[in-house]
Protein backbone atom coordinates (compact mmCIF):
# COMPACT_ATOMS: atom_id res chain seq x y z
CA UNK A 1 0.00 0.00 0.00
CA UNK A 2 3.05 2.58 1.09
CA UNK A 3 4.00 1.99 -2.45
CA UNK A 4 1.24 2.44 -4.48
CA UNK A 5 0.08 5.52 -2.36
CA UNK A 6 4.33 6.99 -3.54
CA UNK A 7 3.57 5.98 -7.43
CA UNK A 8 0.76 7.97 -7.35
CA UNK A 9 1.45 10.82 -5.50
CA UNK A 10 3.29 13.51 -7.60
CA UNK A 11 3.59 16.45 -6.29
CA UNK A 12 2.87 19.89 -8.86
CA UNK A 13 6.14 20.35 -9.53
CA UNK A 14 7.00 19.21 -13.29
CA UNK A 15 3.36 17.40 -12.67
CA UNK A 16 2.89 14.94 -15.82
CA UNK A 17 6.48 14.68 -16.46
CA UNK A 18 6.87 11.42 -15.57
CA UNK A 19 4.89 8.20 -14.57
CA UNK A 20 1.66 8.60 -16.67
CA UNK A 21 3.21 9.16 -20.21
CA UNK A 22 1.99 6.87 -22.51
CA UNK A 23 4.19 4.77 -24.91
CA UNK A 24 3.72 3.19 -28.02
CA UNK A 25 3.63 -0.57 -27.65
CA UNK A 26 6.19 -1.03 -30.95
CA UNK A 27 9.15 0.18 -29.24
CA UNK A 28 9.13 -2.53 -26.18
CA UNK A 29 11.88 -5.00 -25.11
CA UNK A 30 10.95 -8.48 -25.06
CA UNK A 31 13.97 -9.83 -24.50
CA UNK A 32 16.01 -10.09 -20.49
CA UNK A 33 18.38 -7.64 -20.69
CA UNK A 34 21.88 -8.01 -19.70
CA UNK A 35 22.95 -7.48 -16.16
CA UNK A 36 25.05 -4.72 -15.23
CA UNK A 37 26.62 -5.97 -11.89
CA UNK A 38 29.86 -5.60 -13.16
CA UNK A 39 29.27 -2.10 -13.63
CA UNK A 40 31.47 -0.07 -10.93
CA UNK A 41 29.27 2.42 -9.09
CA UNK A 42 30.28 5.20 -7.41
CA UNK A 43 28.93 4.79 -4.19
CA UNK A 44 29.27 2.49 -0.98
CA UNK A 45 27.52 -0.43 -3.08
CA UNK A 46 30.66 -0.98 -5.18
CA UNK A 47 31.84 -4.49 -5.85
CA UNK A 48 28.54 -5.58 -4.12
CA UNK A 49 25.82 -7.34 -5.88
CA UNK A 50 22.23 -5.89 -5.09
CA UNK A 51 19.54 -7.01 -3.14
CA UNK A 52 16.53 -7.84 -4.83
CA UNK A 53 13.64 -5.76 -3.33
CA UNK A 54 11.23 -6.22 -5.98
CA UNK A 55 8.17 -9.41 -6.15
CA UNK A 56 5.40 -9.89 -8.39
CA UNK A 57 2.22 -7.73 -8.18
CA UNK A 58 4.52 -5.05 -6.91
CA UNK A 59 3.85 -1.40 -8.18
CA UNK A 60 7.35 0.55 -9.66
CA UNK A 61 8.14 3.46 -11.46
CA UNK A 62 9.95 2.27 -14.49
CA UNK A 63 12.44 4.09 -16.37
CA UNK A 64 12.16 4.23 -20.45
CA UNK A 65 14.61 4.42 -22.99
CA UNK A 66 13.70 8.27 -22.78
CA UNK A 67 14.93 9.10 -19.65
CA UNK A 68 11.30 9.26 -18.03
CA UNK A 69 9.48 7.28 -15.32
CA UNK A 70 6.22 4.90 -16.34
CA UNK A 71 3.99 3.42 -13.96
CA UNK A 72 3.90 -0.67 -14.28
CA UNK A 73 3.65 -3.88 -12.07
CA UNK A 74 6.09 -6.14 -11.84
CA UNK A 75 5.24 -10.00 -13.31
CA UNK A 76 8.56 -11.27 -13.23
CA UNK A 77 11.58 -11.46 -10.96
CA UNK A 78 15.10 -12.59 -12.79
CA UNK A 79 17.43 -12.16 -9.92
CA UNK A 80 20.24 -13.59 -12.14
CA UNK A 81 19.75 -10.74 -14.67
CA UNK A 82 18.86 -8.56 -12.45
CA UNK A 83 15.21 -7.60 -13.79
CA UNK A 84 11.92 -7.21 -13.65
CA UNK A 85 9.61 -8.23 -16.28
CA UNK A 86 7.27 -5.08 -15.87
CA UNK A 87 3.70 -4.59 -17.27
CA UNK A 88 2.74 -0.96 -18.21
CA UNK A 89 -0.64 1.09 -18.40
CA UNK A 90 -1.15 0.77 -21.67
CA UNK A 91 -0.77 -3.26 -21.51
CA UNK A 92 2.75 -3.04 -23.24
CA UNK A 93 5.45 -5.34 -21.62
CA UNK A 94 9.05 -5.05 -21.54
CA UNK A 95 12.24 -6.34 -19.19
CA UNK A 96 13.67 -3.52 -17.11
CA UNK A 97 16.67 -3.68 -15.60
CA UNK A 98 16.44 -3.11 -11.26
CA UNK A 99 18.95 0.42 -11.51
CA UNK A 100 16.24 1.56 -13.91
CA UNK A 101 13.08 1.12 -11.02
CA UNK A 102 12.20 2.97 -8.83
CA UNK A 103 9.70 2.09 -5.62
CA UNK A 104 8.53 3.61 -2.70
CA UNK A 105 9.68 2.91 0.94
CA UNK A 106 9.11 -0.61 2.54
CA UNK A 107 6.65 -0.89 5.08
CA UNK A 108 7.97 -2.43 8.79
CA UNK A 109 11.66 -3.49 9.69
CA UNK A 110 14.57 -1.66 9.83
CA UNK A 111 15.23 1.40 7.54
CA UNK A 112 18.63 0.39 5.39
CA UNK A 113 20.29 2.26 2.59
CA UNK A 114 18.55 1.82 -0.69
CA UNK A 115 22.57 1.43 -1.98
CA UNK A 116 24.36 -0.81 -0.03
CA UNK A 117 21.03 -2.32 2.27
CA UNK A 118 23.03 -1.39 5.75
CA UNK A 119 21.08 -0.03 8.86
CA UNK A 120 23.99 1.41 10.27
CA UNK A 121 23.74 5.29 10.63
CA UNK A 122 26.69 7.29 11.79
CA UNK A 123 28.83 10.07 11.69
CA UNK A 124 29.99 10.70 9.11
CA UNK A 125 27.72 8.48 7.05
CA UNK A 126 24.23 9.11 8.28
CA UNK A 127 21.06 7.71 7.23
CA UNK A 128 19.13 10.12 5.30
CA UNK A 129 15.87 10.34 4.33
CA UNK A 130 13.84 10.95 0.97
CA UNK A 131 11.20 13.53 1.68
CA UNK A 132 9.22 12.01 -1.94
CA UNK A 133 9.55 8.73 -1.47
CA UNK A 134 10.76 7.94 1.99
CA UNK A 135 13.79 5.54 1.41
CA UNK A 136 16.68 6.28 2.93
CA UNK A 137 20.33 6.96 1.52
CA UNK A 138 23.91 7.07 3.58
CA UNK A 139 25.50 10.38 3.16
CA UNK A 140 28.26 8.47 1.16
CA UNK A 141 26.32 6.26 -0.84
CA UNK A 142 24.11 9.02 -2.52
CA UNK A 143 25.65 10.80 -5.90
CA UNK A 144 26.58 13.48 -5.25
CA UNK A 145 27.23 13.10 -1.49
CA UNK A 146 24.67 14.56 0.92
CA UNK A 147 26.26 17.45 3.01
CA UNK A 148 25.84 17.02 6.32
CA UNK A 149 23.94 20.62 5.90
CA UNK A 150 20.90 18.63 5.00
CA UNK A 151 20.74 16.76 8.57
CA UNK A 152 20.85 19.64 10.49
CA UNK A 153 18.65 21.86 8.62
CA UNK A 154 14.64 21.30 8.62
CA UNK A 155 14.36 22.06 4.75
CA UNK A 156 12.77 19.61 2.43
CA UNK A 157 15.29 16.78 0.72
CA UNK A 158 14.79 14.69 -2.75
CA UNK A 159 17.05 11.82 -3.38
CA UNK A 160 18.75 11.82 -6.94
CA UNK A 161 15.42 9.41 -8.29
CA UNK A 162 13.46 11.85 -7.24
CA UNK A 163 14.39 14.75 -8.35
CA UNK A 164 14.88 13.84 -12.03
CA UNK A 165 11.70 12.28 -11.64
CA UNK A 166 9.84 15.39 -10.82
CA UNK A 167 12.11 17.57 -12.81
CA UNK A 168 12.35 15.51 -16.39
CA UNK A 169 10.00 16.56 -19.34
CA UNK A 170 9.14 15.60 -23.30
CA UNK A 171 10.90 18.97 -24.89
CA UNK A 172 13.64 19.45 -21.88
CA UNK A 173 13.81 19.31 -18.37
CA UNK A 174 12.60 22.20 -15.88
CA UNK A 175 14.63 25.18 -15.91
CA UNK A 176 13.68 27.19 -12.94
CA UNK A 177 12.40 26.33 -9.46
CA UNK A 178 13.78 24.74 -7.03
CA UNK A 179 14.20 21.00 -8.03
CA UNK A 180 15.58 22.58 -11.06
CA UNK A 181 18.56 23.80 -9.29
CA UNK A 182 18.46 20.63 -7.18
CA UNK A 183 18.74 18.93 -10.76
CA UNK A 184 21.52 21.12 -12.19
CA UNK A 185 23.98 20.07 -8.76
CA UNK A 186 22.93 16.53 -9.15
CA UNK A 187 23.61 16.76 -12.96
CA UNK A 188 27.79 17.38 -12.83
CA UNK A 189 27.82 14.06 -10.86
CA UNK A 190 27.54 11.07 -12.75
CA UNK A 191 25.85 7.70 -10.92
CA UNK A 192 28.16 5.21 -12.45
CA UNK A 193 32.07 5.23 -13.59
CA UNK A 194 31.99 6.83 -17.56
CA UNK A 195 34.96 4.47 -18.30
CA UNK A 196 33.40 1.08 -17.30
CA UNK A 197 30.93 1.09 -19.87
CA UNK A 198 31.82 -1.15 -22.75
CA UNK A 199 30.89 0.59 -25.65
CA UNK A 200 30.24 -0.58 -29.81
CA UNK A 201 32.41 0.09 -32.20
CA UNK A 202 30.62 3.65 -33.35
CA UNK A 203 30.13 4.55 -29.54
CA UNK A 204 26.35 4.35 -30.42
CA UNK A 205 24.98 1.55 -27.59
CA UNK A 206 26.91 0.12 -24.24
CA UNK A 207 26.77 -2.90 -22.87
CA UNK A 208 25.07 -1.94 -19.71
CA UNK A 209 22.53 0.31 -20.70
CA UNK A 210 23.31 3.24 -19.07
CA UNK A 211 23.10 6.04 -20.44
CA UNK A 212 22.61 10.13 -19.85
CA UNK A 213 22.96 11.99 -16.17
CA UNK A 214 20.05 9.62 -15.00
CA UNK A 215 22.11 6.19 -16.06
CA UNK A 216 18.76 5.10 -17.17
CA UNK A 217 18.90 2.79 -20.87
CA UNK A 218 18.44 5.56 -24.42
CA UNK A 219 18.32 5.04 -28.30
CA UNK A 220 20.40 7.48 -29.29
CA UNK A 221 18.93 7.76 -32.86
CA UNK A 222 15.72 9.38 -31.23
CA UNK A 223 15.92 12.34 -29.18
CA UNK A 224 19.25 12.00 -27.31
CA UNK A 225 22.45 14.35 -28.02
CA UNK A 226 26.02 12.89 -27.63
CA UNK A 227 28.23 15.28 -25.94
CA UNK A 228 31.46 16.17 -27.54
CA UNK A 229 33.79 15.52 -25.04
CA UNK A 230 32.50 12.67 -23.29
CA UNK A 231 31.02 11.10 -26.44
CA UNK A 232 28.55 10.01 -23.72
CA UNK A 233 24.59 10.65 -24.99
CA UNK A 234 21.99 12.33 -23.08
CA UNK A 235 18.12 12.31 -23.20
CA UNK A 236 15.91 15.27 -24.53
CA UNK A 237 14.09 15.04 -21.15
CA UNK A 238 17.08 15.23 -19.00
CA UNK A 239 18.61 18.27 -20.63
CA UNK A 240 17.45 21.65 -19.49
CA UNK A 241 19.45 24.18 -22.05
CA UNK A 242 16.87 23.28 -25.16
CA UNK A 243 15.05 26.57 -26.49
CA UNK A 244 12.74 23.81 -28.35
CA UNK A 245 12.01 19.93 -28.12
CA UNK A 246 14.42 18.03 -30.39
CA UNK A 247 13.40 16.25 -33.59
CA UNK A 248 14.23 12.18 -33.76
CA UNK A 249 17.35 12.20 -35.17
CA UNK A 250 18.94 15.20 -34.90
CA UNK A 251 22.44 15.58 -34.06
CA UNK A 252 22.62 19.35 -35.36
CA UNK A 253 23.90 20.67 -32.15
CA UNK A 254 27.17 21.20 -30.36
CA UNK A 255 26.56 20.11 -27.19
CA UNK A 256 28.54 19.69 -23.86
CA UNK A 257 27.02 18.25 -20.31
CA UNK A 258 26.78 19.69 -17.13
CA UNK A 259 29.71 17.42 -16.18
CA UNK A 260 31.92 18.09 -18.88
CA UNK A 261 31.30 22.42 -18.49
CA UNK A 262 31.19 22.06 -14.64
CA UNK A 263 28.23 23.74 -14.64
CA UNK A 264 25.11 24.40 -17.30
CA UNK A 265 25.73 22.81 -19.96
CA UNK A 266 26.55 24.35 -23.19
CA UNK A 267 24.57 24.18 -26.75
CA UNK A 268 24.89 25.62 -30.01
CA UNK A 269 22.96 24.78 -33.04
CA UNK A 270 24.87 23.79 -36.38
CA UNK A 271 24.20 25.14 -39.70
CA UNK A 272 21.62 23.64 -42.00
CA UNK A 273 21.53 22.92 -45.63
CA UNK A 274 18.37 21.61 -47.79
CA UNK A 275 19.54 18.40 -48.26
CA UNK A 276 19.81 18.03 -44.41
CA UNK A 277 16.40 19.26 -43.80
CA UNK A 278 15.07 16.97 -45.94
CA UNK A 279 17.19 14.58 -44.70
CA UNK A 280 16.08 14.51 -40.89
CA UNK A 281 12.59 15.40 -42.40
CA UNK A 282 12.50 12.09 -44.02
CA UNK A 283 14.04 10.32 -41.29
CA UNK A 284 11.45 11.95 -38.77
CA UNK A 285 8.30 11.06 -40.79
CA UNK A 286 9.83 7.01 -41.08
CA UNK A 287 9.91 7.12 -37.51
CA UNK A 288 6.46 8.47 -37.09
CA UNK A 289 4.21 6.62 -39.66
CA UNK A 290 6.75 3.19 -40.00
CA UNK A 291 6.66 3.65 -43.40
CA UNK A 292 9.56 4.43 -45.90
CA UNK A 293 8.16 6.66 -49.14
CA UNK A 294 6.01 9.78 -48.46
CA UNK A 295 4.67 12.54 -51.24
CA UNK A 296 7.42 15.13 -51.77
CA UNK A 297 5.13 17.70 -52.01
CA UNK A 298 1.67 16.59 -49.92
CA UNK A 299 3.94 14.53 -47.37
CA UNK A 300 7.45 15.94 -46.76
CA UNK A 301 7.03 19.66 -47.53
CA UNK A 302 3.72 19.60 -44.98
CA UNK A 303 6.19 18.36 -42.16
CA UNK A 304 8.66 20.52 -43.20
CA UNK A 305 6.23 23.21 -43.03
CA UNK A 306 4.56 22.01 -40.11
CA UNK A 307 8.21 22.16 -38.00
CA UNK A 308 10.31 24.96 -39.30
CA UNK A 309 10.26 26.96 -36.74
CA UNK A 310 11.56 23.41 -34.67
CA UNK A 311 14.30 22.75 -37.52
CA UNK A 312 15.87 25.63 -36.42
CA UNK A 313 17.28 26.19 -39.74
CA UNK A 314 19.77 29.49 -39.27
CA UNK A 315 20.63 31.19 -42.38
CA UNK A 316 17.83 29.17 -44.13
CA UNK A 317 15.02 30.11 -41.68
CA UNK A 318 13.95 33.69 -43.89
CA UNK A 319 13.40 31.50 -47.33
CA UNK A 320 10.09 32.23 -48.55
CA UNK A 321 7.30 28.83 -47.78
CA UNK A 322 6.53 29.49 -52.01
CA UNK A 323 10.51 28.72 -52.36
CA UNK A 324 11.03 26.18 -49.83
CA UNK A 325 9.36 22.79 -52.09
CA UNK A 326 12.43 23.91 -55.05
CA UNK A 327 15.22 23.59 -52.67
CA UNK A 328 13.95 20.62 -51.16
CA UNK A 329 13.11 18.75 -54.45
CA UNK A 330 16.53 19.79 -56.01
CA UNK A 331 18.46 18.04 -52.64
CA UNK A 332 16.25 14.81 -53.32
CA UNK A 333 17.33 14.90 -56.93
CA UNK A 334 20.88 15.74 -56.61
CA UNK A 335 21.49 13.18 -53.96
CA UNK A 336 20.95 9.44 -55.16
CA UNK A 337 23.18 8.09 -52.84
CA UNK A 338 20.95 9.00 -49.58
CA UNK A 339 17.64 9.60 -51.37
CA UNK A 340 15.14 6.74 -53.58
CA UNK A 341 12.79 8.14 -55.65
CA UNK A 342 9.93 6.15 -56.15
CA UNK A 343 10.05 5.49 -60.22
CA UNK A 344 13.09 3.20 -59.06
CA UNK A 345 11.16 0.85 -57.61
CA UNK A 346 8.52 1.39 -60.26
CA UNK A 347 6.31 3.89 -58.40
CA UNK A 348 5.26 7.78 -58.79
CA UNK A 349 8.52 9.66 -59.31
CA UNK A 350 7.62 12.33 -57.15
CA UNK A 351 7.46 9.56 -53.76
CA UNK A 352 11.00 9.88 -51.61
CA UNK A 353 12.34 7.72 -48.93
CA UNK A 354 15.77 7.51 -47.14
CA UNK A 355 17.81 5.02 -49.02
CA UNK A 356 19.22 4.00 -46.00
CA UNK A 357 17.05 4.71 -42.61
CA UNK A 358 19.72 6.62 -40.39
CA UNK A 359 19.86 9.88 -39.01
CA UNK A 360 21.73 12.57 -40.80
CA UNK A 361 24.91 13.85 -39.65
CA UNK A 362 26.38 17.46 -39.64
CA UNK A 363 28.81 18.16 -42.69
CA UNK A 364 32.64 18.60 -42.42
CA UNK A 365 31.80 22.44 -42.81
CA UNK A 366 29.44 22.53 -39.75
CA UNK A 367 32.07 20.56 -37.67
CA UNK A 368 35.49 22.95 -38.90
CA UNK A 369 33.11 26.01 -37.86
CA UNK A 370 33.37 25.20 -34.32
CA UNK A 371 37.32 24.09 -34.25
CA UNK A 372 37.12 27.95 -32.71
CA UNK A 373 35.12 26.82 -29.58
CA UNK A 374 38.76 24.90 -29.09
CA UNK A 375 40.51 28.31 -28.02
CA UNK A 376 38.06 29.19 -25.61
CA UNK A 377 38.88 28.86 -22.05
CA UNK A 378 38.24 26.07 -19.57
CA UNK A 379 36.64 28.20 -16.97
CA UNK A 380 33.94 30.67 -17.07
CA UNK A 381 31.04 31.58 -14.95
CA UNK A 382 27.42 31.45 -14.89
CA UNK A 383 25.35 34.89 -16.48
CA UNK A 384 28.15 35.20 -18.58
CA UNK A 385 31.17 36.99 -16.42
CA UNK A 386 34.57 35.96 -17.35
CA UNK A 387 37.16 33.77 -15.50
CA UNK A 388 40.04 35.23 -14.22
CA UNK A 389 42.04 33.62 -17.22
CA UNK A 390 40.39 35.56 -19.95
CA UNK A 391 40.03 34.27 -23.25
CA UNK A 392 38.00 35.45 -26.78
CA UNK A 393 34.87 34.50 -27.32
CA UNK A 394 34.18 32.46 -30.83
CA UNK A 395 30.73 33.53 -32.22
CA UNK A 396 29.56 30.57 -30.83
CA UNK A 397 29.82 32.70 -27.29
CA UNK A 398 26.85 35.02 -28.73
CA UNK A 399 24.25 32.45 -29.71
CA UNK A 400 20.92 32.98 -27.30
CA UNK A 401 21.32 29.38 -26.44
CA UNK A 402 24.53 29.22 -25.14
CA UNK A 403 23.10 30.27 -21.34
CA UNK A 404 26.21 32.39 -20.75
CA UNK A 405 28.72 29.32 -20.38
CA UNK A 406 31.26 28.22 -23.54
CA UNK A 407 33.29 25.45 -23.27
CA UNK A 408 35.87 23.64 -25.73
CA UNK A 409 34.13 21.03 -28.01
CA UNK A 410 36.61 18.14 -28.98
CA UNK A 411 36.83 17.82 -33.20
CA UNK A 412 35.26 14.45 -34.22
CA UNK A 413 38.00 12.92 -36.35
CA UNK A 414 36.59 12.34 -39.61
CA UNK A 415 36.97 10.22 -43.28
CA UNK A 416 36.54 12.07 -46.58
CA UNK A 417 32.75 12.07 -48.02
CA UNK A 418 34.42 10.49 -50.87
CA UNK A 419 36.33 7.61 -48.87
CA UNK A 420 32.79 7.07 -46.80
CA UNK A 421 30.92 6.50 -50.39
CA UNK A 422 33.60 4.31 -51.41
CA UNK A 423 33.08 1.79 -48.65
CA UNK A 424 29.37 2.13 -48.19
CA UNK A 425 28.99 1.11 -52.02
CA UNK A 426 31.35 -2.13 -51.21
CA UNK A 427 29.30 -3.13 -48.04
CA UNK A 428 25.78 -2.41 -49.53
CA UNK A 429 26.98 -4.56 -52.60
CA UNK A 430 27.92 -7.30 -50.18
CA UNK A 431 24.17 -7.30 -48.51
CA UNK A 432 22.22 -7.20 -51.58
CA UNK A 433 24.50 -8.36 -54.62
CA UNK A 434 21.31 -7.27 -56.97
CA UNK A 435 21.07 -3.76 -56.45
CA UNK A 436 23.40 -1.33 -58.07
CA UNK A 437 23.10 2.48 -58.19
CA UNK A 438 24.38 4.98 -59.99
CA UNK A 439 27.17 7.09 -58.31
CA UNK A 440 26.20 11.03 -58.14
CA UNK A 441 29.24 13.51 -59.35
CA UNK A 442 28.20 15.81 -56.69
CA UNK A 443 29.17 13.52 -53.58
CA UNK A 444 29.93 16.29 -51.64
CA UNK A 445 26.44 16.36 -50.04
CA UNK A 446 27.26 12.27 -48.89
CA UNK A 447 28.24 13.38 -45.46
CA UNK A 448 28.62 9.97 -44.01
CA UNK A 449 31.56 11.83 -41.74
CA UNK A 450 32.97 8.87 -40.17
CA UNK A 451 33.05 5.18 -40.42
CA UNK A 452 30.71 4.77 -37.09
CA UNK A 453 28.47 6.57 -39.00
CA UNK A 454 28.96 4.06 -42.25
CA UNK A 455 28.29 0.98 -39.84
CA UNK A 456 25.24 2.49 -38.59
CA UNK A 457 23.69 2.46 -41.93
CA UNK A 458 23.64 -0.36 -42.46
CA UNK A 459 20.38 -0.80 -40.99
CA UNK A 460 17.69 0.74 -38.98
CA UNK A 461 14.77 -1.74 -38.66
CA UNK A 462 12.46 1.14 -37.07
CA UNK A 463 9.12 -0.51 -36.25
CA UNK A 464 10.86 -2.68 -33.19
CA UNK A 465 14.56 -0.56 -32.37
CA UNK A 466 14.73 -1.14 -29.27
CA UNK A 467 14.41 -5.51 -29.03
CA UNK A 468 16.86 -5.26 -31.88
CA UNK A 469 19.41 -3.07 -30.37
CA UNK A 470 18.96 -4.80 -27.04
CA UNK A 471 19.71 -8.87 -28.68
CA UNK A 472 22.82 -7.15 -30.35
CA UNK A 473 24.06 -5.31 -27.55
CA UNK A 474 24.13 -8.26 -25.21
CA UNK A 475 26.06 -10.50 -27.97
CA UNK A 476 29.23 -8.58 -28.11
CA UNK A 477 29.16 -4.46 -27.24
CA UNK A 478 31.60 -4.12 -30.57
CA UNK A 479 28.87 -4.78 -32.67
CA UNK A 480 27.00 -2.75 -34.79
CA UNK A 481 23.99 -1.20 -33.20
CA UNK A 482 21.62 -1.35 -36.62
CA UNK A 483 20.71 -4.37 -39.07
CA UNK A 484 20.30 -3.72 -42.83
CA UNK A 485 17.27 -2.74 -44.07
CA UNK A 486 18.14 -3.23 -47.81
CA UNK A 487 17.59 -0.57 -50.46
């Protein structure tokens, strides 16, 4: 009952955000997924394996691939795993590993530490105390460490769970009030050790499933952005510098986490050009309607309509709507090698699909624009005042979305567009010996930028991602993260 009363009651703050979103049943994981016991924590349960706390008919808060909270029962208990086999409101079913649940306090016995299950509570390592959900934490245990502040004083506390799950959004998480400041400090601590994680081959997927501030599982060709330092990727709903909510897909951004910046975070959009816009236009519309070819001109240009403003398309964003359907029809044409045009396949010429269904990725151009962000400083403050080891700010420094803080962005190396087209023809000819296209002169617009990217063409199967991209994971974590599709 203590549990059931704590899944329900949400308090106003980021009210919705969480535990009754409703998913789509296509993008569920059927399959166990792998344990991450290995995984080296940083807190006082390190090297231990955790207590299972979870039975059947129990009520959880289980957290998605998007970095936000559902409300399910539990079914199943794998204690080998580590997982619950969870059932959700809207009767879809998936295996969830036990760091990615979250319950309410157990009624009668002792309190012990939700980390490392001890009782003891001393100084320095108290017992503290969720004020949400009523489990307790030792001061050393929790990330980041509770300050022993907190005992003494009478104001409220929120456990790390807690205050992303009050805090985390669809669009971006909450920027002002305070569990929004209580999530920016928890933020530049990470819950698990960044190097353990045993990553593929185009730093896509991990073994362990943990992804983001939240170390909660992500598909990081929907609406997560890698950060380009850490290479680690972070969820739409965790992040709280967006000015709008992301598209699927879109890696357009220069972005560095809270941990990285020791502080906000930092994010600047990259240039667009028409063939990317149709590009992740494409790719968003696949994702939405599982479908591959769509009417350039009643389809595509209605989306594109529909979400300029959330394109965010820079020096593009002033072209007239009357002008916008040439540009766009002109990148389909000019660009065989991403684009299939429907009288290929013996349909109405003027039906487009992605030739491959990937997201797109920023040009060579886009990427050499920010080598300036390089020279900037390591420290500055928040609002914008300088360190006391002043440095010039790039252009980047002025963009509205930058909330006063620039940091260096680390240059993704890189493989000519001409190299990338090279090998994608070989490997395509491998996986379907009877197709052959014609090669484009103007390959300049091919921007698969590096050979990650190349592998993760391969395939996107995108009416069941996430059961695919769990199986391969848990074979070998130097796999590829996407099957072939075929053309």
């Amino acid at each position: 009952a203590d549990d059931a009363i704590f899944l329900m009651d949400r308090d106003g703050t980021g009210v919705g955000n969480s535990s009754l979103h409703k998913r789509s049943p296509s993008h569920r994981n059927l399959k166990t997924p792998v344990s991450s016991v290995h995984l080296s924590l940083q807190d006082g349960s390190k090297g231990k394996r955790p207590v299972c706390k979870f039975e059947e008919g129990q009520d959880v808060l289980a957290r998605w691939s998007d970095g936000l909270f559902y409300l399910g029962t539990v079914k199943k208990v794998n204690k080998q795993k580590e997982s619950c086999f969870v059932i959700f409101e809207d009767s879809s079913k998936s295996w969830v590993l036990w760091k990615d649940i979250q319950t309410g306090a157990c009624g009668g016995g002792e309190m012990v530490c939700t980390i490392c299950q001890e009782e003891c509570s001393e100084v320095p390592n108290e017992m503290v105390i969720c004020d949400k959900c009523g489990q307790g934490y030792h001061q050393r245990c929790h990330m980041p460490n509770i300050d022993s502040s907190v005992i003494a004083s009478d104001a409220k506390w929120l456990c790390r769970q807690c205050v992303f799950a009050t805090t985390t959004k669809r669009g971006g998480a909450l920027k002002k009030g305070p569990n929004a400041k209580a999530l920016q400090v928890m933020k530049q601590t990470l819950p698990y050790q960044l190097e353990d994680l045993q990553w593929d081959a185009g730093h896509k997927t991990n073994h362990e499933q943990c992804y983001c501030y939240c170390g909660g599982p992500g598909d990081w060709y929907l609406k997560m952005l890698q950060c380009w330092r850490c290479k680690q990727w972070f969820h739409e709903a965790c992040i709280q510098c967006l000015q709008k909510p992301m598209l699927y897909g879109d890696r357009f951004y220069l972005f560095i986490c809270s941990v990285c910046n020791s502080g906000p975070e930092y994010l600047k959009r990259l240039p667009l050009r028409w063939v990317d816009i149709a590009h992740l236009s494409l790719y968003n519309l696949s994702v939405i309607h599982k479908k591959k070819y769509f009417d350039s001109e009643l389809e595509l240009m209605t989306y594109i309509h529909e979400n300029w403003d959330r394109l965010q398309t820079g020096e593009l964003t002033d072209t007239l709507k009357s002008d916008r359907y040439d540009y766009v029809l002109e990148a389909l044409n000019e660009n065989k090698c991403m684009f299939m045009s429907g009288k290929e396949i013996k349909k109405k010429k003027h039906l487009f699909g992605l030739r491959i269904r990937v997201p797109p990725i920023p040009s060579n151009g886009a990427m050499k624009t920010e080598e300036s962000t390089e020279e900037v400083s390591h420290e500055f403050k928040i609002k914008g005042r300088k360190s006391s080891k002043p440095a010039p700010l790039p252009a980047a420094a002025k963009s509205p979305l930058n909330n006063g803080i620039e940091k260096k962005g680390n240059k993704k190396s890189s493989i000519e567009p001409s190299e990338q087209y090279t090998k994608l023809k070989k490997v395509k000819r491998f996986s379907n010996p009877g197709t052959v296209e014609s090669e484009k002169s103007n390959q300049s617009h091919c921007d698969f930028q590096d050979q990650s990217a190349m592998l993760d063409s391969l395939a996107l199967d995108l009416p069941g991602p996430k059961r695919r991209l769990v199986e391969q994971t848990a074979q070998s974590s130097n796999t590829s993260d996407v099957e072939s599709t075929g053309a």
